[in-house]
Protein backbone atom coordinates (compact mmCIF):
# COMPACT_ATOMS: atom_id res chain seq x y z
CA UNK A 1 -28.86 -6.96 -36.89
CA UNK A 2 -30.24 -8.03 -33.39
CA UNK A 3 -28.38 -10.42 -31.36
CA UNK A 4 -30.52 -12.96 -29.83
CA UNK A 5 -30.24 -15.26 -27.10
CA UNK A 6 -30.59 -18.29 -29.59
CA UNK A 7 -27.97 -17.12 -31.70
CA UNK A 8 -25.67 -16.41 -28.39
CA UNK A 9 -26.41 -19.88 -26.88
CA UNK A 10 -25.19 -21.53 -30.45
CA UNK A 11 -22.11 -18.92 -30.13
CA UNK A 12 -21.31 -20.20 -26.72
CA UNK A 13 -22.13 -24.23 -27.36
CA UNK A 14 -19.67 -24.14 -30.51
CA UNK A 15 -16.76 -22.21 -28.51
CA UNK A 16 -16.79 -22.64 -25.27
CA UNK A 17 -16.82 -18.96 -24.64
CA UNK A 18 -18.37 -16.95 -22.39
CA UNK A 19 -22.01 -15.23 -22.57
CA UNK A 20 -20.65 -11.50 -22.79
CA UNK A 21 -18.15 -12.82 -25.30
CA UNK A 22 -20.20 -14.43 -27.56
CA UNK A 23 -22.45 -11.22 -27.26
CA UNK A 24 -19.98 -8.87 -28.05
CA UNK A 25 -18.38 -10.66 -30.53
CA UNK A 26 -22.05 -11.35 -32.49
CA UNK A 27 -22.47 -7.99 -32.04
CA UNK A 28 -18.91 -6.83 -33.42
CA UNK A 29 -19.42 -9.20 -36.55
CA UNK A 30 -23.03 -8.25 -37.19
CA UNK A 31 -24.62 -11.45 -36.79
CA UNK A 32 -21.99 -13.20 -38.92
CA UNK A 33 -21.15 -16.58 -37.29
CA UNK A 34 -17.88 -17.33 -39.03
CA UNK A 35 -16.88 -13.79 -38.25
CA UNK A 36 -17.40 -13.97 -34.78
CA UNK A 37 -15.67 -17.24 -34.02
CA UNK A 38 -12.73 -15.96 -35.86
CA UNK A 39 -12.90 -12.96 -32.97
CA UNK A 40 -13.27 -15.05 -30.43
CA UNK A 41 -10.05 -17.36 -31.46
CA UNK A 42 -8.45 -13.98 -32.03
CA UNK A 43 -9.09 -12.99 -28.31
CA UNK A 44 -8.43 -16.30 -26.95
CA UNK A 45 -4.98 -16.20 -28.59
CA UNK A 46 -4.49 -12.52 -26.97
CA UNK A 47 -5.51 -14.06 -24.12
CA UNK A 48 -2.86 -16.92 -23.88
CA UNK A 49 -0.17 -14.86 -25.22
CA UNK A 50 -0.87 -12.33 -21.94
CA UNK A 51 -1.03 -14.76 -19.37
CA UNK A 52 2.16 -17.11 -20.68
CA UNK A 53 5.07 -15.39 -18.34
CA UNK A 54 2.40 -16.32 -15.24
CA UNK A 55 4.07 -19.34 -13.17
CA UNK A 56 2.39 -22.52 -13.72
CA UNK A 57 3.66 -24.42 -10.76
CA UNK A 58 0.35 -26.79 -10.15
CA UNK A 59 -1.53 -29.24 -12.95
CA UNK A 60 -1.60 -32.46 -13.48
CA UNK A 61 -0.37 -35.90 -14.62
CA UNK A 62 -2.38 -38.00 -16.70
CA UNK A 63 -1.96 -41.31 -17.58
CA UNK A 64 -3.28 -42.91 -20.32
CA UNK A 65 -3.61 -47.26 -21.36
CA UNK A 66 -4.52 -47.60 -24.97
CA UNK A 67 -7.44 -50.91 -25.47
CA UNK A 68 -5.03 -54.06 -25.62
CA UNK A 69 -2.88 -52.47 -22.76
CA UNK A 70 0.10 -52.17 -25.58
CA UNK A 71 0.46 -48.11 -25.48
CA UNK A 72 0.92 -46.13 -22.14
CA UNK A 73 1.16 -41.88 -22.08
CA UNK A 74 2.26 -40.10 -19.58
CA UNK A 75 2.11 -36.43 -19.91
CA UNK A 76 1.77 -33.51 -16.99
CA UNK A 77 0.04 -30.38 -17.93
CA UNK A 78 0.97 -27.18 -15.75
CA UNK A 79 -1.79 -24.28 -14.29
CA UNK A 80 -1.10 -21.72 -11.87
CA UNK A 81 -4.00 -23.09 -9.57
CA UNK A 82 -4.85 -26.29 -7.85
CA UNK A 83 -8.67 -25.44 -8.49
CA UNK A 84 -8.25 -25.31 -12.18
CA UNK A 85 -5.98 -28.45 -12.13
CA UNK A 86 -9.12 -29.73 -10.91
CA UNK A 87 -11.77 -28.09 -13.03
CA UNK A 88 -13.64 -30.82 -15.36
CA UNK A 89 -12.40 -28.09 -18.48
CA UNK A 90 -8.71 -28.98 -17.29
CA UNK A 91 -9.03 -32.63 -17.03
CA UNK A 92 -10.67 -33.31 -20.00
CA UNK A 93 -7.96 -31.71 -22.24
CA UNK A 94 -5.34 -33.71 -20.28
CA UNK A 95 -7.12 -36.89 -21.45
CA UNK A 96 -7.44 -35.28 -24.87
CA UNK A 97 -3.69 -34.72 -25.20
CA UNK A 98 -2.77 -38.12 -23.65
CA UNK A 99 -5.01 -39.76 -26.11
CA UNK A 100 -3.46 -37.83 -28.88
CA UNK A 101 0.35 -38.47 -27.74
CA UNK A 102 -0.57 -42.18 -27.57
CA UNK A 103 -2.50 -42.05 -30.94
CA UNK A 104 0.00 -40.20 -33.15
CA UNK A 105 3.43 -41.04 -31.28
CA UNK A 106 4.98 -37.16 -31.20
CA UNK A 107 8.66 -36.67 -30.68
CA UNK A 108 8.82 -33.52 -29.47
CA UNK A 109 6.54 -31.21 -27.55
CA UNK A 110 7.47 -27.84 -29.35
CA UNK A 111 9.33 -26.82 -32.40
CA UNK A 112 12.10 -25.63 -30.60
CA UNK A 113 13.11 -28.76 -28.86
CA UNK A 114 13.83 -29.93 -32.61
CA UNK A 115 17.60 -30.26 -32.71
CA UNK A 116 19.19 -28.16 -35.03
CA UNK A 117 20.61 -31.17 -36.74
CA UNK A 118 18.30 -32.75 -37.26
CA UNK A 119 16.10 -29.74 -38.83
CA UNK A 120 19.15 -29.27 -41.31
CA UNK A 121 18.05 -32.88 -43.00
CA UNK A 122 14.34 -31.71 -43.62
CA UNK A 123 13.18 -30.25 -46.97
CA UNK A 124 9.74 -28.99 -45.63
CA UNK A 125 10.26 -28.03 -42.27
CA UNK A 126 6.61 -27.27 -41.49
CA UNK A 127 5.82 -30.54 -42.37
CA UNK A 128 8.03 -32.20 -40.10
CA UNK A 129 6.79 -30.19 -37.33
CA UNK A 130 3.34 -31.06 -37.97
CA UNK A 131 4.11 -34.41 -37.81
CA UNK A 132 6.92 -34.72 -34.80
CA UNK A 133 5.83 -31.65 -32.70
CA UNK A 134 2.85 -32.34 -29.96
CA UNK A 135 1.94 -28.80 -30.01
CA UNK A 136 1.94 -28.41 -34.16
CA UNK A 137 0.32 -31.61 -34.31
CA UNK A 138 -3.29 -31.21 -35.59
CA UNK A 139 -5.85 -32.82 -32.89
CA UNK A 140 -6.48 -36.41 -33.66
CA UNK A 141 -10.53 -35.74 -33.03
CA UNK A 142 -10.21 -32.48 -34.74
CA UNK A 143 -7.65 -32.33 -37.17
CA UNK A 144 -8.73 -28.30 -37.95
CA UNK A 145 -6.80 -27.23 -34.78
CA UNK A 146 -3.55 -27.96 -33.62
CA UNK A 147 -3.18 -28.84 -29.94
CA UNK A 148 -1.76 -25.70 -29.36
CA UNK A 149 -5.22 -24.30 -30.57
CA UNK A 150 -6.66 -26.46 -28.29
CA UNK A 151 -4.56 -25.04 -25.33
CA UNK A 152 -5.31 -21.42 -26.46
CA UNK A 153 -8.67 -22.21 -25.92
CA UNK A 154 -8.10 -23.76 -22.65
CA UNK A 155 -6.24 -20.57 -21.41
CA UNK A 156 -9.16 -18.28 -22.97
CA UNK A 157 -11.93 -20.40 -21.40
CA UNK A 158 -10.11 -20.89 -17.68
CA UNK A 159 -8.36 -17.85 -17.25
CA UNK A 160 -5.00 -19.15 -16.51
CA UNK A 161 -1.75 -19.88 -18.06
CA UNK A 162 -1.34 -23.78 -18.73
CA UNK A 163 1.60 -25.76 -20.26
CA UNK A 164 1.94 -28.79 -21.28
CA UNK A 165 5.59 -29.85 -19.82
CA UNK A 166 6.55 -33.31 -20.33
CA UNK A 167 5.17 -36.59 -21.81
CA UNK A 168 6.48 -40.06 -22.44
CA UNK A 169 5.02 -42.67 -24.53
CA UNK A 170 5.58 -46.49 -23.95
CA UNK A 171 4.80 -49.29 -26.44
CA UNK A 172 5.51 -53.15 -25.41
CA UNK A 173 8.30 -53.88 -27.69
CA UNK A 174 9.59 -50.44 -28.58
């Protein structure tokens, strides 16, 4: 089947992803959407998992006010450049994670900052990460990825390695 333009515009408007991507990956799938979006997560993992012992020594912080002024996020996110840091891609998933942190309240950022202790009182395990884990959390917009998806796509889109390092959430009364 014949790759068109059309279908690697739609390719590129649902993922992100760039124009010889989506081509080859149309092309690699034969013209199966599904198929090639699966590739192109695939890669973007690939990707992230390549580029993670890279230095991310620039980013951001972004602060977030929830309506009402009651809820307040901090939370830095880490690049290797000060031009990505910058990048409208990079800033908007800052936002995206600060709104989430505020939104769903996450204890920890990873599953290994769980204390061992407190792991040993949890039936389901994967359930508790899902729910006290920023980067198992699925994405309050998007509750189909995890934020973690969201940074692998981040790192596939921008080319760098990114981390999200701290965060704090205040709430008046808490």
């Amino acid at each position: 089947m014949a790759t068109t333009a059309d279908d690697i515009k739609r390719l590129r408007e649902e993922t992100s992803c760039g124009v010889i991507d989506c081509k080859k990956a149309l092309e690699e799938a034969q013209g199966d959407f599904a198929k090639a979006k699966e590739l192109l997560r695939k890669r973007g993992l690939e990707m992230a998992a390549k580029k993670s012992d890279r230095a991310a020594k620039e980013g951001r912080v972004e602060a977030y006010i929830h309506n009402g002024n009651k809820i307040g996020v901090l939370v830095e996110v880490n690049c290797e450049t000060d031009f990505v840091a910058r990048s409208e891609d990079f800033v908007k998933f800052t936002r995206e994670v600060a709104l989430h942190i505020a939104a769903l309240n996450p204890t920890y950022l990873k599953k290994e900052d769980v204390p061992a202790d407190v792991l040993s009182k949890e039936s389901d395990k994967e359930a508790y990460y899902k729910a006290n884990c920023l980067l198992s959390q699925p994405f309050v917009k998007d509750p189909g990825k995890t934020i973690q998806d969201l940074l692998n796509e981040l790192v596939a889109k921008i080319g760098e390695n990114t981390v999200v390092s701290h965060f704090i959430r205040y709430k008046v009364g808490a």
